[in-house]
Protein backbone atom coordinates (compact mmCIF):
# COMPACT_ATOMS: atom_id res chain seq x y z
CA UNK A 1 14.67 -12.25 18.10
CA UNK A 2 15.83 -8.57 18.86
CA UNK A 3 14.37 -7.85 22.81
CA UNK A 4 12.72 -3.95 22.75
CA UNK A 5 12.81 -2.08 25.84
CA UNK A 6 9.83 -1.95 27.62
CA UNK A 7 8.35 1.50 25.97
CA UNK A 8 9.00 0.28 22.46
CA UNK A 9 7.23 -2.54 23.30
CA UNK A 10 4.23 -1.09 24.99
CA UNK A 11 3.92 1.08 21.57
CA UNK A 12 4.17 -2.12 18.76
CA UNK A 13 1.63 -4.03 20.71
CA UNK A 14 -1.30 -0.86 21.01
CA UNK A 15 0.10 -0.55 17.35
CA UNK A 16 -1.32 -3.92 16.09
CA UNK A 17 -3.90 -4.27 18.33
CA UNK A 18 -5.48 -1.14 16.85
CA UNK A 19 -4.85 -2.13 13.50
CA UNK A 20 -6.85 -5.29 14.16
CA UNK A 21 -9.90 -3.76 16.96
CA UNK A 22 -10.21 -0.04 14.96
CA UNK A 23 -13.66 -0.12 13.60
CA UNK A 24 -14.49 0.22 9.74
CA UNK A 25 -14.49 3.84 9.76
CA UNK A 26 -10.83 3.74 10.25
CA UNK A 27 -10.72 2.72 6.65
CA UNK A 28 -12.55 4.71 4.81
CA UNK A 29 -10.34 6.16 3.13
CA UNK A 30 -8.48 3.16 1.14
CA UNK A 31 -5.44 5.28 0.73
CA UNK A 32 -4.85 5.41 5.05
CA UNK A 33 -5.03 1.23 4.77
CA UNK A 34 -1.16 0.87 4.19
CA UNK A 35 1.08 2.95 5.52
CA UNK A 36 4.13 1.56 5.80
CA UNK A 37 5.07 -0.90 2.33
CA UNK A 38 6.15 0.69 -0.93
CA UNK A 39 4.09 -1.39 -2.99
CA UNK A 40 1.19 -3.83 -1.81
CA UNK A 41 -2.08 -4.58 -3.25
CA UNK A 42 -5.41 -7.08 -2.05
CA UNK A 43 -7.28 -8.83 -4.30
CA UNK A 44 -10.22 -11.07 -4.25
CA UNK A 45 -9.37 -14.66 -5.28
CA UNK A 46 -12.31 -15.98 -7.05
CA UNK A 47 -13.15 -12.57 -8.96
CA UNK A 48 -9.57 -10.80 -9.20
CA UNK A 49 -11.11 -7.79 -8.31
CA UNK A 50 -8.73 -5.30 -6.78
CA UNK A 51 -9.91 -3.92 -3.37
CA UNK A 52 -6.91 -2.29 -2.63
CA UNK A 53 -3.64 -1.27 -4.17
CA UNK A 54 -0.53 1.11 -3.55
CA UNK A 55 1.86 1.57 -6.57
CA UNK A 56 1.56 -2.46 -7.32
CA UNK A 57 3.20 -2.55 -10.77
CA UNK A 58 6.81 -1.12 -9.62
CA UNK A 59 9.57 -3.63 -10.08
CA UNK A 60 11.18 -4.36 -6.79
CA UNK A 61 13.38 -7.07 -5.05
CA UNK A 62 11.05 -9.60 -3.77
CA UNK A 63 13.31 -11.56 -1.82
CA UNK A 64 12.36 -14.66 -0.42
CA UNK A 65 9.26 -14.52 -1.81
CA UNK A 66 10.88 -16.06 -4.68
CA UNK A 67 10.22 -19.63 -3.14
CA UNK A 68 6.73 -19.38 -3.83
CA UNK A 69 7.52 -20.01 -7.56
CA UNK A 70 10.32 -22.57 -5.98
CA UNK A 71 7.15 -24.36 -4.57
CA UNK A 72 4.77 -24.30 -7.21
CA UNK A 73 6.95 -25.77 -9.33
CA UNK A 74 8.01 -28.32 -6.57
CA UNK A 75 4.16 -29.58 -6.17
CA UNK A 76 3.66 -29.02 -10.12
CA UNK A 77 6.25 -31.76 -10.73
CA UNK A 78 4.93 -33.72 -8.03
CA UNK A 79 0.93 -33.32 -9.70
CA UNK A 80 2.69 -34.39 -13.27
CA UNK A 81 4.16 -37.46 -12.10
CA UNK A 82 7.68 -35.98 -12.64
CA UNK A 83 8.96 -36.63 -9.02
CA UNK A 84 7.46 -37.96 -5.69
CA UNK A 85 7.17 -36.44 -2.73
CA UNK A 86 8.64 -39.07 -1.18
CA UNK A 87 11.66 -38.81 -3.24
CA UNK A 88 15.49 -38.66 -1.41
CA UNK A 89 17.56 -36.11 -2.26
CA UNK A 90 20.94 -36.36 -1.27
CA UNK A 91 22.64 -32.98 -0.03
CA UNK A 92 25.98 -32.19 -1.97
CA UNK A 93 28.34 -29.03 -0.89
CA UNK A 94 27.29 -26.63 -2.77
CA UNK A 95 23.66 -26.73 -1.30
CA UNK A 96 25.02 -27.31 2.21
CA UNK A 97 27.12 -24.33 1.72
CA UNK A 98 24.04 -21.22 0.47
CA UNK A 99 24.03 -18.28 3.40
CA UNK A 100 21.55 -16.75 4.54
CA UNK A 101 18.18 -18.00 5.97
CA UNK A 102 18.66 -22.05 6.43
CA UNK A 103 16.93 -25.28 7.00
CA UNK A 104 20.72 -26.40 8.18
CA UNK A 105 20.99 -29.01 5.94
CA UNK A 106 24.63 -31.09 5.96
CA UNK A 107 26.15 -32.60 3.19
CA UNK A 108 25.79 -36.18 2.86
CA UNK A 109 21.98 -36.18 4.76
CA UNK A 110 19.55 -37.53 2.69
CA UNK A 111 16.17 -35.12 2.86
CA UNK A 112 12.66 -36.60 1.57
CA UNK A 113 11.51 -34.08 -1.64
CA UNK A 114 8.22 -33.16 0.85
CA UNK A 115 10.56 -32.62 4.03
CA UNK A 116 12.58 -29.96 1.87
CA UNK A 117 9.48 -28.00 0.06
CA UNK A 118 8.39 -27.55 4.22
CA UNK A 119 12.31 -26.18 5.00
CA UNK A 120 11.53 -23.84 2.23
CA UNK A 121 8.20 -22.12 2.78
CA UNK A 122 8.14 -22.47 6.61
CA UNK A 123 11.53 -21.45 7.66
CA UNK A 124 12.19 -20.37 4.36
CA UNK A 125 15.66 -22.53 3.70
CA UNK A 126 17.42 -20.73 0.83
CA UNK A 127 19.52 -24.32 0.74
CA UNK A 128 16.30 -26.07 0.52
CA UNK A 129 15.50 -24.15 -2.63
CA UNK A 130 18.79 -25.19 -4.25
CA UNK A 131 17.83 -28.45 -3.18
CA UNK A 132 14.78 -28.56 -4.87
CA UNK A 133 15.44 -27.04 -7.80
CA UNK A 134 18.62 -28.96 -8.98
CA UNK A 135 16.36 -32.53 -7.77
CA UNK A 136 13.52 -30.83 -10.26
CA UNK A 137 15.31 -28.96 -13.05
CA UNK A 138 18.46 -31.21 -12.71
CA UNK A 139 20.86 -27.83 -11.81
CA UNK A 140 19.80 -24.51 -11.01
CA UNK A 141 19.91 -22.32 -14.32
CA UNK A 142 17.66 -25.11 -15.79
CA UNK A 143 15.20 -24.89 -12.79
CA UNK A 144 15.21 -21.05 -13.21
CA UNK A 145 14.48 -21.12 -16.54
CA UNK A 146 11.68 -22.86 -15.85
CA UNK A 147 10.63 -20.24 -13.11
CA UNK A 148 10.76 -17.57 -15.87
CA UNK A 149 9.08 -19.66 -18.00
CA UNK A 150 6.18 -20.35 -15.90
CA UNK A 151 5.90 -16.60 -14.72
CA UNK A 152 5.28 -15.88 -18.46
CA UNK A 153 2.52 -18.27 -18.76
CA UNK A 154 0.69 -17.16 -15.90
CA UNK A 155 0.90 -13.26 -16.32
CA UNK A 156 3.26 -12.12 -14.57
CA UNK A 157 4.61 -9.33 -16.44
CA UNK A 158 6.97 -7.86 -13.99
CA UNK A 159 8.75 -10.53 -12.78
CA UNK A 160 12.14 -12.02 -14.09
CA UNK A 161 14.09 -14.45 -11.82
CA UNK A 162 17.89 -15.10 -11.26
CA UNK A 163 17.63 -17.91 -8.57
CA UNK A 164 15.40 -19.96 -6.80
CA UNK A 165 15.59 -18.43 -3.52
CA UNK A 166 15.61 -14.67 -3.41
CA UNK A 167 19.30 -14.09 -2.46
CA UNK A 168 21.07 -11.15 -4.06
CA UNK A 169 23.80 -12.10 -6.76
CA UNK A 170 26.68 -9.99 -5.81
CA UNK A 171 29.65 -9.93 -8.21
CA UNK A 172 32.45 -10.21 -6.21
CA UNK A 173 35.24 -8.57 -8.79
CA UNK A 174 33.51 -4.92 -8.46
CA UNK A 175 32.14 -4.63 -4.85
CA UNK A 176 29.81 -1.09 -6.01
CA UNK A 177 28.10 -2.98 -8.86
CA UNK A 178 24.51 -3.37 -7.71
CA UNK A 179 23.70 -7.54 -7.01
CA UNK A 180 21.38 -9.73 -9.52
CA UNK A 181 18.02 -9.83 -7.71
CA UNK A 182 14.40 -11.18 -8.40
CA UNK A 183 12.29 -8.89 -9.34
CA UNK A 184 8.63 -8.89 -8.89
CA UNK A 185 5.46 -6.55 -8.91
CA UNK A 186 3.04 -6.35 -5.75
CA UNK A 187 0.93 -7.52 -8.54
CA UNK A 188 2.15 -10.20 -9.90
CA UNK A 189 3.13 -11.87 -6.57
CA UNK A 190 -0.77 -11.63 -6.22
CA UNK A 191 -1.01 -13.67 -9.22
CA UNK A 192 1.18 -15.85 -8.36
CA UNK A 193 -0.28 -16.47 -4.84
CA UNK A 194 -3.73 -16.44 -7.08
CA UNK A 195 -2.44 -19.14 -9.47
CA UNK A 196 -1.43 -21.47 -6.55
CA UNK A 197 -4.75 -21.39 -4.58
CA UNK A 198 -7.01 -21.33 -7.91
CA UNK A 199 -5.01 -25.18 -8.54
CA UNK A 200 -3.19 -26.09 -5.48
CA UNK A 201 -4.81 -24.61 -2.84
CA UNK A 202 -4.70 -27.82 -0.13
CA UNK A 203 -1.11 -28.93 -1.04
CA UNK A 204 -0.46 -24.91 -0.55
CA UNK A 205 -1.85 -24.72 2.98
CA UNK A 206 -1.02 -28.41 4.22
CA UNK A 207 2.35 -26.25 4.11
CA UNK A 208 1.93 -23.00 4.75
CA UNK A 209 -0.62 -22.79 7.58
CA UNK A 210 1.77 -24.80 9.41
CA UNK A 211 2.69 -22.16 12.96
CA UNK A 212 5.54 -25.12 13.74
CA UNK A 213 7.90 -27.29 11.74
CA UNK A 214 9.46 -29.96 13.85
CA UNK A 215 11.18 -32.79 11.95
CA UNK A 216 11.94 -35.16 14.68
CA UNK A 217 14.28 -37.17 12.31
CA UNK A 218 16.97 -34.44 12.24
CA UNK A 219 16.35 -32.85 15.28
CA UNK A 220 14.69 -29.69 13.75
CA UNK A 221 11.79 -27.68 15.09
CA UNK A 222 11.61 -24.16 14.22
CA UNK A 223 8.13 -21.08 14.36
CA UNK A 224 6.66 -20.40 10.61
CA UNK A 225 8.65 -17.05 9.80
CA UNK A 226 4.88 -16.09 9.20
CA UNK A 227 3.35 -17.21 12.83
CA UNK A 228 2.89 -13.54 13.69
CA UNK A 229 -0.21 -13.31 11.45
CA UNK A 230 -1.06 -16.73 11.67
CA UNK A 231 -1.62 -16.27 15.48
CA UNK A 232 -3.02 -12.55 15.47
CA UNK A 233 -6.13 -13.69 12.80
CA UNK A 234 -6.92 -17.45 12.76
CA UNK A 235 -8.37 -17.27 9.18
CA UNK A 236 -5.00 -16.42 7.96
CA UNK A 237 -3.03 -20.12 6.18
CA UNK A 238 -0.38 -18.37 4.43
CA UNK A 239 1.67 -17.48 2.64
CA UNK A 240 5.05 -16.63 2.55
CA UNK A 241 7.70 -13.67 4.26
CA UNK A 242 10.54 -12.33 2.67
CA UNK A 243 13.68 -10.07 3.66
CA UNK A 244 16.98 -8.92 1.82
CA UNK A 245 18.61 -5.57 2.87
CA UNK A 246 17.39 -4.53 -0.71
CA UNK A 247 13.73 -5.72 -1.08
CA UNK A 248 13.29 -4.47 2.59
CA UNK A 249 10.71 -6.52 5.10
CA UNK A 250 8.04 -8.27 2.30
CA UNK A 251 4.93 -10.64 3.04
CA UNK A 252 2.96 -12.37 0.54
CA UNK A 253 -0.69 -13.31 2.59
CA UNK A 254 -3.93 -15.01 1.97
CA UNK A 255 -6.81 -15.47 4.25
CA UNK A 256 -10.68 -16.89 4.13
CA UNK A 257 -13.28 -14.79 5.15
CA UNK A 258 -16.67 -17.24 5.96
CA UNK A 259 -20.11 -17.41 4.96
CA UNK A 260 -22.31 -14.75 7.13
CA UNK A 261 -25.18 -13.12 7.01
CA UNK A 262 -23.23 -10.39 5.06
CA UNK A 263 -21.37 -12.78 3.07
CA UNK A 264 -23.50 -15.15 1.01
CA UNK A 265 -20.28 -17.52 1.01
CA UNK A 266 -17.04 -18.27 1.51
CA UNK A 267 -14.31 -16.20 0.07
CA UNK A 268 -10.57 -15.24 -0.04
CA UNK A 269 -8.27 -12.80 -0.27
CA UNK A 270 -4.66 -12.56 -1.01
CA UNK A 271 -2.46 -9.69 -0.33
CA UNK A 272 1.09 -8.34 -0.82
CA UNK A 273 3.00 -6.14 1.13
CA UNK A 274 6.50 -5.32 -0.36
CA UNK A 275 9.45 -2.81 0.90
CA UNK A 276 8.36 -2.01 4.81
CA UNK A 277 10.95 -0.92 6.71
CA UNK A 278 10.97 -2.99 9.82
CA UNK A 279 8.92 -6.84 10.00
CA UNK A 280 6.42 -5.44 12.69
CA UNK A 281 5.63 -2.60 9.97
CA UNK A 282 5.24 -5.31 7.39
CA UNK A 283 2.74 -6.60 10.10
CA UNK A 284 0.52 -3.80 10.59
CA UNK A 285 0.46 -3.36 6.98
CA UNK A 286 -0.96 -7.01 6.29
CA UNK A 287 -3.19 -6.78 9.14
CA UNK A 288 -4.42 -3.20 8.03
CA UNK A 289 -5.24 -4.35 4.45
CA UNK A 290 -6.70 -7.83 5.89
CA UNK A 291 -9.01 -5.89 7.61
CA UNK A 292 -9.62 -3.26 5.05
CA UNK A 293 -11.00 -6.36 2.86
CA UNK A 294 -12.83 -8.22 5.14
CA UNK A 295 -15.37 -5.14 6.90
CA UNK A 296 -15.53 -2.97 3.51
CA UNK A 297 -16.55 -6.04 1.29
CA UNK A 298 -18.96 -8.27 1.15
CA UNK A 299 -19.75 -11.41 -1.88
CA UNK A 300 -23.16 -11.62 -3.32
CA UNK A 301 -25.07 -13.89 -5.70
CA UNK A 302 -26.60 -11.55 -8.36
CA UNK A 303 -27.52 -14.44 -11.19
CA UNK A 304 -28.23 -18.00 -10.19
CA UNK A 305 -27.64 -20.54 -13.47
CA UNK A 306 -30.85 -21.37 -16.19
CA UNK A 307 -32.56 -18.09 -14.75
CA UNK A 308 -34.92 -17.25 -17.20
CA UNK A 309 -34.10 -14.02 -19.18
CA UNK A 310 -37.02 -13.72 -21.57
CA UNK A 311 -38.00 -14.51 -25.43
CA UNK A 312 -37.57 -13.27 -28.74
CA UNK A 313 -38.34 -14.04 -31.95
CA UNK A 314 -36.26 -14.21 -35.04
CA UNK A 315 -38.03 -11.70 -37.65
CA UNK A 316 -40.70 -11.06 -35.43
CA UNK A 317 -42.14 -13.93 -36.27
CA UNK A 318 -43.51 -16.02 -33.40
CA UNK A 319 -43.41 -19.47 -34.30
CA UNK A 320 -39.21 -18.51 -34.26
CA UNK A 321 -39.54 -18.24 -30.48
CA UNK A 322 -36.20 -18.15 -28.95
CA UNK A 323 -36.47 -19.49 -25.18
CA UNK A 324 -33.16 -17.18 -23.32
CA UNK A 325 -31.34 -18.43 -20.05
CA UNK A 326 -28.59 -17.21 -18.05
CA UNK A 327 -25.25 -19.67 -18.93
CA UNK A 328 -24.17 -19.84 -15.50
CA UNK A 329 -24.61 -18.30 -11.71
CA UNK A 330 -22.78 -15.54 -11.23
CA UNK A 331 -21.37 -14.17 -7.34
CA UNK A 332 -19.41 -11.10 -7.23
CA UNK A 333 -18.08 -9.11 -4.69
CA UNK A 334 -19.21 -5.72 -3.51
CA UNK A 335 -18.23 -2.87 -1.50
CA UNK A 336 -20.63 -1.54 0.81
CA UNK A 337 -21.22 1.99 -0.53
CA UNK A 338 -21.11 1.11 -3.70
CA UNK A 339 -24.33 0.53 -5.95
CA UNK A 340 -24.35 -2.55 -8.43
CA UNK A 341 -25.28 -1.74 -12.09
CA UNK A 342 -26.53 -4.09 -14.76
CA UNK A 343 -26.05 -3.69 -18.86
CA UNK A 344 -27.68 -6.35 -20.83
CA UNK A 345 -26.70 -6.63 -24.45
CA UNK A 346 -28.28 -8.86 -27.06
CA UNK A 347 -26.98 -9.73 -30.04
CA UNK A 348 -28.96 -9.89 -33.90
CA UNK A 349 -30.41 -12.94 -33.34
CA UNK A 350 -30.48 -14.92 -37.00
CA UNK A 351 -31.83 -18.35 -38.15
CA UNK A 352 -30.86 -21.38 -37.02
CA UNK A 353 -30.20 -20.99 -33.29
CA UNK A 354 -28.86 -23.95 -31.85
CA UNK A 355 -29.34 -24.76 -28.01
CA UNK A 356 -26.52 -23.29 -26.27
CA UNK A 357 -25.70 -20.71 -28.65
CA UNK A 358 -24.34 -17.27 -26.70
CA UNK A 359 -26.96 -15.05 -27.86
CA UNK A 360 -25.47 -11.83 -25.47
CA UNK A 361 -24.40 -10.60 -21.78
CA UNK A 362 -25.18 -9.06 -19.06
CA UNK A 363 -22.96 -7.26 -17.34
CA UNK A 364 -22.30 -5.73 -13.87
CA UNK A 365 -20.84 -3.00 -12.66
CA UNK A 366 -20.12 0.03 -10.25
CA UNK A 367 -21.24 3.44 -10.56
CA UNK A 368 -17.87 4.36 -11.44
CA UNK A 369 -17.86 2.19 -14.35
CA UNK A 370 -15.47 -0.90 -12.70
CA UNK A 371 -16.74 -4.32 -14.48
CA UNK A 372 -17.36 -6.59 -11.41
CA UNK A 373 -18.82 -9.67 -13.34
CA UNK A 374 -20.91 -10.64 -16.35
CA UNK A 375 -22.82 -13.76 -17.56
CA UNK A 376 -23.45 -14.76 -20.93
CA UNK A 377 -26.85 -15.14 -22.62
CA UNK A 378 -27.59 -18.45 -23.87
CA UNK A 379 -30.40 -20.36 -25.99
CA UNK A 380 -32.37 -22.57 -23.89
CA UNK A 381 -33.99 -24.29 -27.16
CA UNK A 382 -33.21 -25.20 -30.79
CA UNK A 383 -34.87 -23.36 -33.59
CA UNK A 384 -33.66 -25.39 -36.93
CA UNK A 385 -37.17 -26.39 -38.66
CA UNK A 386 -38.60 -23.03 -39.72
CA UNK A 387 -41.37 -24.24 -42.10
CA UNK A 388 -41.34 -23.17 -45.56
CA UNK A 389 -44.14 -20.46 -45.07
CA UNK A 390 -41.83 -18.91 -42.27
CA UNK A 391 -38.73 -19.36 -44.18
CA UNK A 392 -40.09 -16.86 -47.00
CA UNK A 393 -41.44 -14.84 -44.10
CA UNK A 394 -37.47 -14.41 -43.33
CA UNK A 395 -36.54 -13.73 -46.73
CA UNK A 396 -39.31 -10.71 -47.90
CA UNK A 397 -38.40 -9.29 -44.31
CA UNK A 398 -35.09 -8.56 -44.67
């Protein structure tokens, strides 16, 4: 760890502090939240909504946040029965041999599948990633494939990936050609860190929440390359940090904010932070927007399930009563100057209706027009035996 002089010191630590003690008002202006990345955005995990973003779809190195995919697909396989946790990988040359960030493994050791997927995400072993990915995709261009692959099927528009670690490709004949990277979106890191809590989320944080790593078998203990935000905010289990000379300092960040009286229940966010220039910038950034989420935001429940809507009847005609419910409950997250909107929209209602037919929506929304939720409109009763007075009734009305 690089030692600052005393000064410089003084300065970083009144720097986060206030970035985690300033009161609401510091924020009020969502454009002063991140200062210091060249791309991050926050979202809300259950609703997607964006609560704050700066320039998110640029392409840009994302460095070892690469391993994230690396991981999913590493507890994927494991989910589908396609490898065990448990499994031993022995450890040839050429993954003894990657540079860069290391879980220091030796050829010849034999590493249990679980053991390595920790190497990666919590000291962020680029030779655990090889690992993993030639045990998974039986060499790495197959594995990477299968990163691309996967990015496409989950949305992420902006991404394409070279390797399963985040290292730059350089070639070595022509020293001034620029390297191979990964490239990513603040975005769709954010749906990739979305993806993995959505299915995954405890085999995610049995990981990643993880301040210490100590494998007592080879001697190893080594600090999350995260524990700076783990320790400064407790709520914080993840997710993963990231570095090349390239991508710049990069943090990918999720973090639960409870059940209050402001908060009608539990709820997380997940952040980005890409390109800062130094890691204790990266820092104040995630803080900052972590902060920026939690005391500007708050979830509420604005339609509980089988509310009663109202009735109509098909032609007018009242023995064609059509009973209408809400489909589901519906929470959605606000921000506290904003005013919540409702639309409702029904549909022509024609003969039959079965039970459970979607019959329309309502919708919700801010007063600048952002769609924050909506529920559908369903039948709560069958109307299918229209007698034969009320079916010509039908017909000489139309």
């Amino acid at each position: 760890m690089t030692i600052l002089k005393n000064g410089a010191k003084k300065i970083l630590i009144l720097t986060i502090i206030l970035a985690v003690i300033t009161p609401n008002a510091a924020y009020a202006k969502s454009k002063d939240v991140d200062k210091f990345s060249k791309s991050s955005i926050l979202i809300d995990q259950d609703t997607n909504r964006v609560l704050f973003e700066k320039d998110p779809d640029t392409k840009r190195p994302l460095a070892s946040l690469s391993k994230m995919m690396t991981f999913l697909l590493a507890i994927e396989a494991i989910e589908n029965n396609k490898v065990k946790a448990q499994d031993i990988i022995t450890i040839d040359k050429s993954i003894a041999s990657v540079r860069g960030s290391s879980y220091h493994l030796k050829e010849g050791e034999k590493i249990p599948l679980i053991e390595l997927m920790k190497g990666l995400m919590i000291v962020s072993g680029n030779d655990a990633a090889v690992a993993i990915a030639k045990h998974i995709g039986g060499d790495v261009d197959n594995f990477v494939k299968l990163m691309n692959q996967k990015a496409k099927e989950i949305g992420m528009s902006n991404t394409s990936f070279v390797n399963p670690n985040g290292l730059p490709i350089y070639d070595l004949s022509d020293a001034k050609k620029p390297p191979k990277e990964n490239i990513s979106s603040a975005r769709d890191i954010a749906t990739l860190g979305k993806y993995m809590f959505d299915n995954y989320e405890k085999q995610v944080t049995a990981i990643t929440d993880m301040s210490i790593y100590s494998y007592p078998e080879r001697g190893f203990c080594k600090n999350n390359t995260n524990s700076a935000l783990l320790s400064m905010m407790p709520e914080v289990d993840g997710i993963k940090t990231g570095y090349t000379g390239n991508a710049g300092y990069c943090l990918a960040f999720s973090m639960t904010v409870k059940e209050d009286e402001k908060n009608e229940r539990e709820r997380r966010v997940i952040g980005v932070t890409l390109g800062a220039n130094h890691k204790n910038k990266r820092l104040s950034a995630s803080v900052a927007m972590l902060n920026y989420g939690k005391n500007n935001f708050y979830t509420k429940k604005v339609m509980e399930k089988d509310d009663l809507i109202g009735k109509k009847y098909i032609k007018g005609i009242e023995e064609l009563e059509v009973v209408l419910k809400t489909n589901d409950e519906l929470y959605t997250v606000i921000g506290n100057d904003e005013h919540l909107n409702s639309q409702m929209t029904l549909k022509e209602i024609s003969y039959p209706v079965k039970k459970g037919d979607v019959l329309g929506v309502i919708k919700y929304y801010t007063d600048s027009g952002e769609i924050l939720g909506s529920v559908d409109i369903i039948s709560d009763n069958d109307v299918d035996n229209a007698s034969l007075k009320n079916r010509l009734k039908m017909i000489f009305s139309d």
